[in-house]
N, C-alpha and C. Protein backbone atom coordinates (compact mmCIF):
# COMPACT_ATOMS: atom_id res chain seq x y z
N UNK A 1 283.47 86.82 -76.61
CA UNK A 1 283.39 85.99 -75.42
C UNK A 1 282.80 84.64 -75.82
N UNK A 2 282.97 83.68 -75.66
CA UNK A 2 282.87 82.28 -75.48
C UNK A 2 281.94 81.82 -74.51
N UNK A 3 281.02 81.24 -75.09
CA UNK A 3 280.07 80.65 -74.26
C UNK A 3 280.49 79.99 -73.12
N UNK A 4 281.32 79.16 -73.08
CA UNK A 4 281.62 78.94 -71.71
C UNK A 4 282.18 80.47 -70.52
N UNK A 5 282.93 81.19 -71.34
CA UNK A 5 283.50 82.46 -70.55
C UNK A 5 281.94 83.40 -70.19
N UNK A 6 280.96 83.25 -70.86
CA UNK A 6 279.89 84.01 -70.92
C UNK A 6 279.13 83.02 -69.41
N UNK A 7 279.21 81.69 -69.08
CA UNK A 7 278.44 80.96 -68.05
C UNK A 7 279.12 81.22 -66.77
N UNK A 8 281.21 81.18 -67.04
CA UNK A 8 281.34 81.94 -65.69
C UNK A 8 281.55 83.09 -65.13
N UNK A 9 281.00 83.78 -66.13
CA UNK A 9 280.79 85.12 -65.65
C UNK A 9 279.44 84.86 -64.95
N UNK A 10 278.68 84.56 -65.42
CA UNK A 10 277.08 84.33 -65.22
C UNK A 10 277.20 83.97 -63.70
N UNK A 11 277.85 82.69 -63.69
CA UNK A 11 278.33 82.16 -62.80
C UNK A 11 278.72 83.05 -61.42
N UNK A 12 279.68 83.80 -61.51
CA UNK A 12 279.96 84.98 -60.47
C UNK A 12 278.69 85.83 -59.90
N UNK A 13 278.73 85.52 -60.91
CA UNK A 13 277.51 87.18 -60.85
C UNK A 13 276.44 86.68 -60.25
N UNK A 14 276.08 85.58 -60.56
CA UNK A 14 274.81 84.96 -59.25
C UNK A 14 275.36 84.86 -57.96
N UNK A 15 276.24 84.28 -57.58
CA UNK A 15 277.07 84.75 -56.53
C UNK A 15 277.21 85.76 -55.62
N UNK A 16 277.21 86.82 -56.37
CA UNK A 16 277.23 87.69 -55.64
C UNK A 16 275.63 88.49 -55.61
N UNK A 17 274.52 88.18 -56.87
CA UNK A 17 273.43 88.16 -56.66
C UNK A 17 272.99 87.60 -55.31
N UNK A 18 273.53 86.18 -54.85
CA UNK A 18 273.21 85.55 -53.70
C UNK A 18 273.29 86.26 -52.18
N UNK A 19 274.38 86.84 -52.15
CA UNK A 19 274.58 87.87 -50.87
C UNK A 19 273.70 89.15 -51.11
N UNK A 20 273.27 89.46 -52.17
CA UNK A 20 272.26 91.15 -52.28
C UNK A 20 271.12 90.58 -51.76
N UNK A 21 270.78 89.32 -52.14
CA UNK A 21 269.20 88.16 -51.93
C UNK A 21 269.37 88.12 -50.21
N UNK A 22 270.56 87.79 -49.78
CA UNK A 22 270.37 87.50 -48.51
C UNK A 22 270.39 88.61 -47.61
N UNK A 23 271.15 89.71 -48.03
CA UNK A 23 270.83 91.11 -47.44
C UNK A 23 269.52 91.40 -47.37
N UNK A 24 268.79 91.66 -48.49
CA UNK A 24 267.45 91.46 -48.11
C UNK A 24 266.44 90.98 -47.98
N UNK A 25 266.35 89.65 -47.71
CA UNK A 25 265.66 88.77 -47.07
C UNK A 25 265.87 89.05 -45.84
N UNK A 26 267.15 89.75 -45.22
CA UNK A 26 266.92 89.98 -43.75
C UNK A 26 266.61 91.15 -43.41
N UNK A 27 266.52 92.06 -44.55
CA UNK A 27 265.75 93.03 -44.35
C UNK A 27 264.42 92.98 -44.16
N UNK A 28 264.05 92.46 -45.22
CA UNK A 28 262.58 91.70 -45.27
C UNK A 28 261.74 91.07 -43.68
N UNK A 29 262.77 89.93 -43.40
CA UNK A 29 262.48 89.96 -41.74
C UNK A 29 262.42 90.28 -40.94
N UNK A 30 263.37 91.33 -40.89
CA UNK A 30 263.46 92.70 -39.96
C UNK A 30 262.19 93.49 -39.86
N UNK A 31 261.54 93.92 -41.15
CA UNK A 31 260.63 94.29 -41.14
C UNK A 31 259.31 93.77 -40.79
N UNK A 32 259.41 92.55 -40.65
CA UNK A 32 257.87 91.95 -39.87
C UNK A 32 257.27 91.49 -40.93
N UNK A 33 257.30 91.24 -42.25
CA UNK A 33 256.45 90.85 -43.27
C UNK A 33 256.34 88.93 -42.99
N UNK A 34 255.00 88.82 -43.68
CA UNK A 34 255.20 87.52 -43.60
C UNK A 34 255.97 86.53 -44.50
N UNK A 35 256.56 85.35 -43.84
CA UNK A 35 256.99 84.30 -44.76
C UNK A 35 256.65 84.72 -46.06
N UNK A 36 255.64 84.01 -46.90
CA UNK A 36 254.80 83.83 -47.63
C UNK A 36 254.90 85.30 -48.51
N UNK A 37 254.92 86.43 -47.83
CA UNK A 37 255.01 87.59 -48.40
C UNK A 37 256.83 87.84 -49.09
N UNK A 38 257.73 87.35 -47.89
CA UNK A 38 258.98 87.84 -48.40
C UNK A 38 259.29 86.75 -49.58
N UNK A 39 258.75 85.79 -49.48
CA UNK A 39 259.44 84.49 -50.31
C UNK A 39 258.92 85.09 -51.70
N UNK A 40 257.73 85.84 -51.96
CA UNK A 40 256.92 86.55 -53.50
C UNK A 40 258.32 87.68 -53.87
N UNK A 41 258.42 88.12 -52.65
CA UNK A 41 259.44 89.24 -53.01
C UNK A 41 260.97 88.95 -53.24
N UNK A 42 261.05 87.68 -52.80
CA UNK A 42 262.37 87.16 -53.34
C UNK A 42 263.02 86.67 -54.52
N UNK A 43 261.19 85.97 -55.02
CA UNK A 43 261.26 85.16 -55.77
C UNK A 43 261.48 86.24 -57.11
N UNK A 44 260.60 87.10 -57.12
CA UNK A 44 260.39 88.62 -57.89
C UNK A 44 261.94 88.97 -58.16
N UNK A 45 262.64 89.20 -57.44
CA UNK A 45 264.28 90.14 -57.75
C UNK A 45 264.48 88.95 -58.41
N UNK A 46 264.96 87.76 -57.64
CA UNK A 46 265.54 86.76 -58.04
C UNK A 46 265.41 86.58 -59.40
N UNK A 47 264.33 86.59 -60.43
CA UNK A 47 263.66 86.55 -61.51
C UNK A 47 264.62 87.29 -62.47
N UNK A 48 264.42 88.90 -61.98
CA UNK A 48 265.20 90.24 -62.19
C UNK A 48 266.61 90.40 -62.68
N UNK A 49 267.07 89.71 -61.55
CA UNK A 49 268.90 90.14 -61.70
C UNK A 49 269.40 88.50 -62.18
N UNK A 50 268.75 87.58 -61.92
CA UNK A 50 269.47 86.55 -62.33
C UNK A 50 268.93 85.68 -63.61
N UNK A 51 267.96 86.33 -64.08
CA UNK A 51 267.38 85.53 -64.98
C UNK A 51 267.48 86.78 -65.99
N UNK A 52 267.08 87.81 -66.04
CA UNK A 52 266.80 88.83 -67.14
C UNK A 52 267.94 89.55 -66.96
N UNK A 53 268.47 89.75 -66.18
CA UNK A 53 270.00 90.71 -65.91
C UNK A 53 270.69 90.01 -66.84
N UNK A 54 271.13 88.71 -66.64
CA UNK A 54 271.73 87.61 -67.13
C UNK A 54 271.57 87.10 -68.61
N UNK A 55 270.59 87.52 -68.91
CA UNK A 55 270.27 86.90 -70.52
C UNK A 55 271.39 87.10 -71.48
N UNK A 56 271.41 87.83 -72.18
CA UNK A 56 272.30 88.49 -72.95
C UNK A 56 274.16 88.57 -72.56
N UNK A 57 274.09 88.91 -71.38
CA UNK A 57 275.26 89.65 -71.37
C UNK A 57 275.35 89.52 -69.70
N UNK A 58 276.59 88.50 -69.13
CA UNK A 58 276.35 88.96 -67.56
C UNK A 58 276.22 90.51 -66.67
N UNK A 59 275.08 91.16 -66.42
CA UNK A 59 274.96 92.49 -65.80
C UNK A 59 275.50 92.16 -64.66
N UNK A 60 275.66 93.35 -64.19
CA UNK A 60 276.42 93.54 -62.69
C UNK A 60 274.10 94.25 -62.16
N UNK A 61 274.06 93.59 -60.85
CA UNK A 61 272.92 93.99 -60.07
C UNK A 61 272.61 95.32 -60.25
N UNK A 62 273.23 96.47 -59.95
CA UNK A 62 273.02 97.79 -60.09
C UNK A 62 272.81 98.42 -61.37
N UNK A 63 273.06 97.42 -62.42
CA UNK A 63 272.87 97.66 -64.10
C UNK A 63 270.97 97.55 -64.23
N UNK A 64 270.40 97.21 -63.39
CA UNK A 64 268.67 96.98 -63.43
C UNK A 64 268.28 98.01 -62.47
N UNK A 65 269.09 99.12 -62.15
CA UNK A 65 268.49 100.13 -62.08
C UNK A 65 267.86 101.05 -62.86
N UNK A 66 268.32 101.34 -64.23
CA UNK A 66 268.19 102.26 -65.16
C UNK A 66 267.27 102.17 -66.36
N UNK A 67 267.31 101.79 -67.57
CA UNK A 67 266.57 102.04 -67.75
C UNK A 67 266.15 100.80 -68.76
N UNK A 68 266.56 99.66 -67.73
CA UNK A 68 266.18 98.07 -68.37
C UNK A 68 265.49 98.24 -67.54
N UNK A 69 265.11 98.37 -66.41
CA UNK A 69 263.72 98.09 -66.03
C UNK A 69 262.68 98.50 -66.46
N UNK A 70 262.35 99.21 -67.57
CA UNK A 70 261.72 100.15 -68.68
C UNK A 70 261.48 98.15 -69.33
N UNK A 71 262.65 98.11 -69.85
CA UNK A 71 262.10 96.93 -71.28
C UNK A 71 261.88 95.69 -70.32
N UNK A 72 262.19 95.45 -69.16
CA UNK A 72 261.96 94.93 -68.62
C UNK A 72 260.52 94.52 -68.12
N UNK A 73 259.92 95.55 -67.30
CA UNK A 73 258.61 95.26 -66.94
C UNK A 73 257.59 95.81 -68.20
N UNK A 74 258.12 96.60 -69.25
CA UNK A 74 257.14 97.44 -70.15
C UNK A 74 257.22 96.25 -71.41
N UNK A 75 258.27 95.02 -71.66
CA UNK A 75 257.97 94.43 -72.86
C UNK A 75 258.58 92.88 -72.51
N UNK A 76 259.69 92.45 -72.00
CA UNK A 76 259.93 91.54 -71.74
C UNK A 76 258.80 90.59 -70.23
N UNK A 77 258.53 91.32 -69.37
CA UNK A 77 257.85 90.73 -68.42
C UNK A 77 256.44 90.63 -68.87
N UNK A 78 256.12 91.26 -69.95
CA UNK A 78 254.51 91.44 -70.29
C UNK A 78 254.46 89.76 -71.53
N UNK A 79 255.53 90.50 -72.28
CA UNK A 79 255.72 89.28 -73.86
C UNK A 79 255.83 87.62 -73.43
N UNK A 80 256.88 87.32 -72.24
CA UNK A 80 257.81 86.12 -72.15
C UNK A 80 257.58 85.60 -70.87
N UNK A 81 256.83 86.28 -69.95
CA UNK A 81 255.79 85.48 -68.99
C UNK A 81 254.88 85.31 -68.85
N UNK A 82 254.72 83.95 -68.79
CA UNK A 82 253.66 83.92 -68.75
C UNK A 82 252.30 83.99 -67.43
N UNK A 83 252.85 84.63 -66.67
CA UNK A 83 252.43 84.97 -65.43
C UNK A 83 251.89 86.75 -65.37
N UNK A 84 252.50 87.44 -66.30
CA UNK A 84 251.92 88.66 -66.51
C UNK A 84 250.89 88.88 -66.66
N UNK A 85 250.71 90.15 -65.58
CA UNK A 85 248.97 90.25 -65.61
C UNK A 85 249.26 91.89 -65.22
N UNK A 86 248.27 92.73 -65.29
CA UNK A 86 248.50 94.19 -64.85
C UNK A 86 249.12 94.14 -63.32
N UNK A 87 248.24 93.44 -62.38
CA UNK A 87 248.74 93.52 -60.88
C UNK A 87 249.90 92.80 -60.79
N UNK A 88 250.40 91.39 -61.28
CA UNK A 88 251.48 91.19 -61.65
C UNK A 88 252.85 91.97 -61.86
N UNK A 89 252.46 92.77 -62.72
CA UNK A 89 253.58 94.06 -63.14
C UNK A 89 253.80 94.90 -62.17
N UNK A 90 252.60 95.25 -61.26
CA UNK A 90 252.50 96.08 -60.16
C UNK A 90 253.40 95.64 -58.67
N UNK A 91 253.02 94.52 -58.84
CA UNK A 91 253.97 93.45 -57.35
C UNK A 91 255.09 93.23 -57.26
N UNK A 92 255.72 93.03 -58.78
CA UNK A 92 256.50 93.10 -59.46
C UNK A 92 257.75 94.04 -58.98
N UNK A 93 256.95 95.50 -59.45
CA UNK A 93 257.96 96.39 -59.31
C UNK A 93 257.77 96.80 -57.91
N UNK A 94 257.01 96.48 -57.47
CA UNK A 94 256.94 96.89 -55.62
C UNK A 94 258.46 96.35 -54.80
N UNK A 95 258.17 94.76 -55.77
CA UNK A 95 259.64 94.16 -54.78
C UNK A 95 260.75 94.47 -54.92
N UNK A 96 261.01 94.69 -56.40
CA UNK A 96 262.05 95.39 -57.13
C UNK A 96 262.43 96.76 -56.51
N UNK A 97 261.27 97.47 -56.11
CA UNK A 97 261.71 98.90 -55.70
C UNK A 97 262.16 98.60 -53.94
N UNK A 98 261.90 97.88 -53.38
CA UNK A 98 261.97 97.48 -52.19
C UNK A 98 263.36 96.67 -52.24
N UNK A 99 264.10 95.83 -53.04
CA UNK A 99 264.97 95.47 -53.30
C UNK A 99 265.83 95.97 -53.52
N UNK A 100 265.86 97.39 -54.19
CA UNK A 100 266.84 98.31 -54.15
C UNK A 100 267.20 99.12 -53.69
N UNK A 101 265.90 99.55 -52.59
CA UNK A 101 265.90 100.56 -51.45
C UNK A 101 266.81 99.77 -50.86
N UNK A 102 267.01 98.40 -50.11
CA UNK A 102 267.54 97.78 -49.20
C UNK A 102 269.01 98.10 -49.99
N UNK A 103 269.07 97.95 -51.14
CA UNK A 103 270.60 97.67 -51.99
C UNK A 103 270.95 99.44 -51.38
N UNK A 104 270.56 100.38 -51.55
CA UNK A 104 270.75 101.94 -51.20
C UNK A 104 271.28 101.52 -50.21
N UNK A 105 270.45 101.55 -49.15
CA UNK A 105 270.37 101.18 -47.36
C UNK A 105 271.72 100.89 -47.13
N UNK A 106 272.45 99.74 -47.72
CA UNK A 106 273.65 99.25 -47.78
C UNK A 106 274.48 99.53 -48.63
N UNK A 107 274.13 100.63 -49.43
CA UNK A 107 275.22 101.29 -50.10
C UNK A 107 276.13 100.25 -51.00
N UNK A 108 275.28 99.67 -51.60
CA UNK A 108 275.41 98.71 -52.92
C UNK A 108 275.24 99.56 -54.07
N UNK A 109 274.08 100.55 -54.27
CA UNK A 109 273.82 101.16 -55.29
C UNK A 109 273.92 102.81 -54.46
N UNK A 110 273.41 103.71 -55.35
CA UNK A 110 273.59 105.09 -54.97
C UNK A 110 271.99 106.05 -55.00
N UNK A 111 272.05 106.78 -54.07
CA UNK A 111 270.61 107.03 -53.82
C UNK A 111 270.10 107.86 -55.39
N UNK A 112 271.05 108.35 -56.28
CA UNK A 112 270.16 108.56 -57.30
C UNK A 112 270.56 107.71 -58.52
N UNK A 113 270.75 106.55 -58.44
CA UNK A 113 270.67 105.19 -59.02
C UNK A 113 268.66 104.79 -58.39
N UNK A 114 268.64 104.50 -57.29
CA UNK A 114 267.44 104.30 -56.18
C UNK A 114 265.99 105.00 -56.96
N UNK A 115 266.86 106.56 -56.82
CA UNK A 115 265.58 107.62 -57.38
C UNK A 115 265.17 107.64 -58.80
N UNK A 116 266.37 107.21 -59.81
CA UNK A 116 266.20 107.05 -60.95
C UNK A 116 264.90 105.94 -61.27
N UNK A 117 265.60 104.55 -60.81
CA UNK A 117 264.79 103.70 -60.79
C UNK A 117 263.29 103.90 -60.29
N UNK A 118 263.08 104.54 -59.19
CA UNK A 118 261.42 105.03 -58.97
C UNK A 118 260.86 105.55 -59.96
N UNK A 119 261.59 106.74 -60.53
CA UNK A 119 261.37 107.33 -61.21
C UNK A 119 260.59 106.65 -62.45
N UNK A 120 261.24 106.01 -63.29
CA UNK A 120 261.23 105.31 -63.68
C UNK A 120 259.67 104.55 -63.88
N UNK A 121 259.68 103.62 -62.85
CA UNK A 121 258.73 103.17 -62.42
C UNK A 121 257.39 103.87 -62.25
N UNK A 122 257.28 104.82 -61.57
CA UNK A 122 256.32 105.58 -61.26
C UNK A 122 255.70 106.11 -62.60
N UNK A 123 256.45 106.82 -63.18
CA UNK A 123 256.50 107.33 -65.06
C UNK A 123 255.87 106.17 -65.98
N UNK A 124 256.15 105.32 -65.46
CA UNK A 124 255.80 104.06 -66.41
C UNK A 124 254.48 103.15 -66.35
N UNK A 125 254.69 103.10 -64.88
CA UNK A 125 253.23 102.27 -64.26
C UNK A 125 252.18 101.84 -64.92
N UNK A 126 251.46 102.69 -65.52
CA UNK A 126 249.95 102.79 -66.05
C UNK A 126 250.16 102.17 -67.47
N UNK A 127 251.39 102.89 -68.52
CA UNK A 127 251.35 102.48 -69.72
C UNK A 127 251.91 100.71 -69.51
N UNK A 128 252.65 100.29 -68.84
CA UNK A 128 253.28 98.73 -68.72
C UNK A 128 251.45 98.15 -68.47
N UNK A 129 250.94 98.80 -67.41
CA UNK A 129 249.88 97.67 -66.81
C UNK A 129 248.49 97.85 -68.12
N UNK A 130 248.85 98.88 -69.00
CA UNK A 130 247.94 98.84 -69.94
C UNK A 130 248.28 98.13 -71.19
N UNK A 131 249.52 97.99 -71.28
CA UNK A 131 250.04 97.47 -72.70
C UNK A 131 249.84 95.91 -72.00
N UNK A 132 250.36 95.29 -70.94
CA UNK A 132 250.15 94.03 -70.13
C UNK A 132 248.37 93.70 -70.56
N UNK A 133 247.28 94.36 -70.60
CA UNK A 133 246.23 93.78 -70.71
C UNK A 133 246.07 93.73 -72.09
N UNK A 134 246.11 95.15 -72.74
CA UNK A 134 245.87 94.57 -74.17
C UNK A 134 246.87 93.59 -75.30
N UNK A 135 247.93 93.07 -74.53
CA UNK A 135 248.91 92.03 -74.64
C UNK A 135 247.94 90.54 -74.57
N UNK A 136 247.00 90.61 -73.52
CA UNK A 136 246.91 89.38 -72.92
C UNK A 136 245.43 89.21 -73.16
N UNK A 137 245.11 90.25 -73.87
CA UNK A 137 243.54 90.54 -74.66
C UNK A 137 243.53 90.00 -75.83
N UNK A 138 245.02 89.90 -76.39
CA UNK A 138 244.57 89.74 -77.58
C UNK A 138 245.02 88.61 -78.75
């Protein structure tokens, strides 16, 4: 693939990133959260599927269910931001998991795509927010 063929793919694929963003952002409102709160949680996926989905290789959204969100929040979000912090990682995957519940909800992804990803997460939690400090310890 050709770097240009590699940008409009990229290209698409934010695109349609853009309508999953706006699905739930109105989920988000629906739910009563504040401004200020949904815009963290937007900004969070947004990060996710269009910046780290995207690196390498255009992913399709439902590809950051599995088990890139592993290298994701456990080595890339700890190494290459510089915003990583243990609670960081934690907020992190809150929005992410909330982002994909909504993607379920609407039957974008599949409820054990959903469960995987918790899974996932939950399994992981402690070692990401511990490797995140002694990352940033040292």
């Amino acid at each position: 693939m050709t770097y240009e063929e590699y940008e409009n793919l990229c290209k698409q694929q934010q695109e349609k990133n853009e309508e999953y963003l706006d699905v739930f952002e109105r989920d988000l409102i629906q739910s009563g959260l504040a401004q200020k709160t949904i815009r963290k949680h937007l900004n969070n996926v947004d990060f996710y599927i269009n910046t780290y989905l995207l690196r390498e290789e255009p992913l399709e959204m439902k590809e950051g269910c599995g088990f890139r969100i592993d290298i994701y929040l456990g080595y890339f979000f700890i190494r290459k931001c510089m915003w990583s912090t243990p609670g960081t990682i934690k907020t992190t995957a809150a929005s992410i998991k909330k982002f994909y519940k909504s993607m379920d909800e609407h039957g974008c992804i599949s409820k054990d795509e959903y469960e995987d990803l918790c899974d996932i997460i939950k399994e992981n939690m402690k070692t990401w927010q511990d490797d995140c400090e002694a990352f940033n310890n040292y």
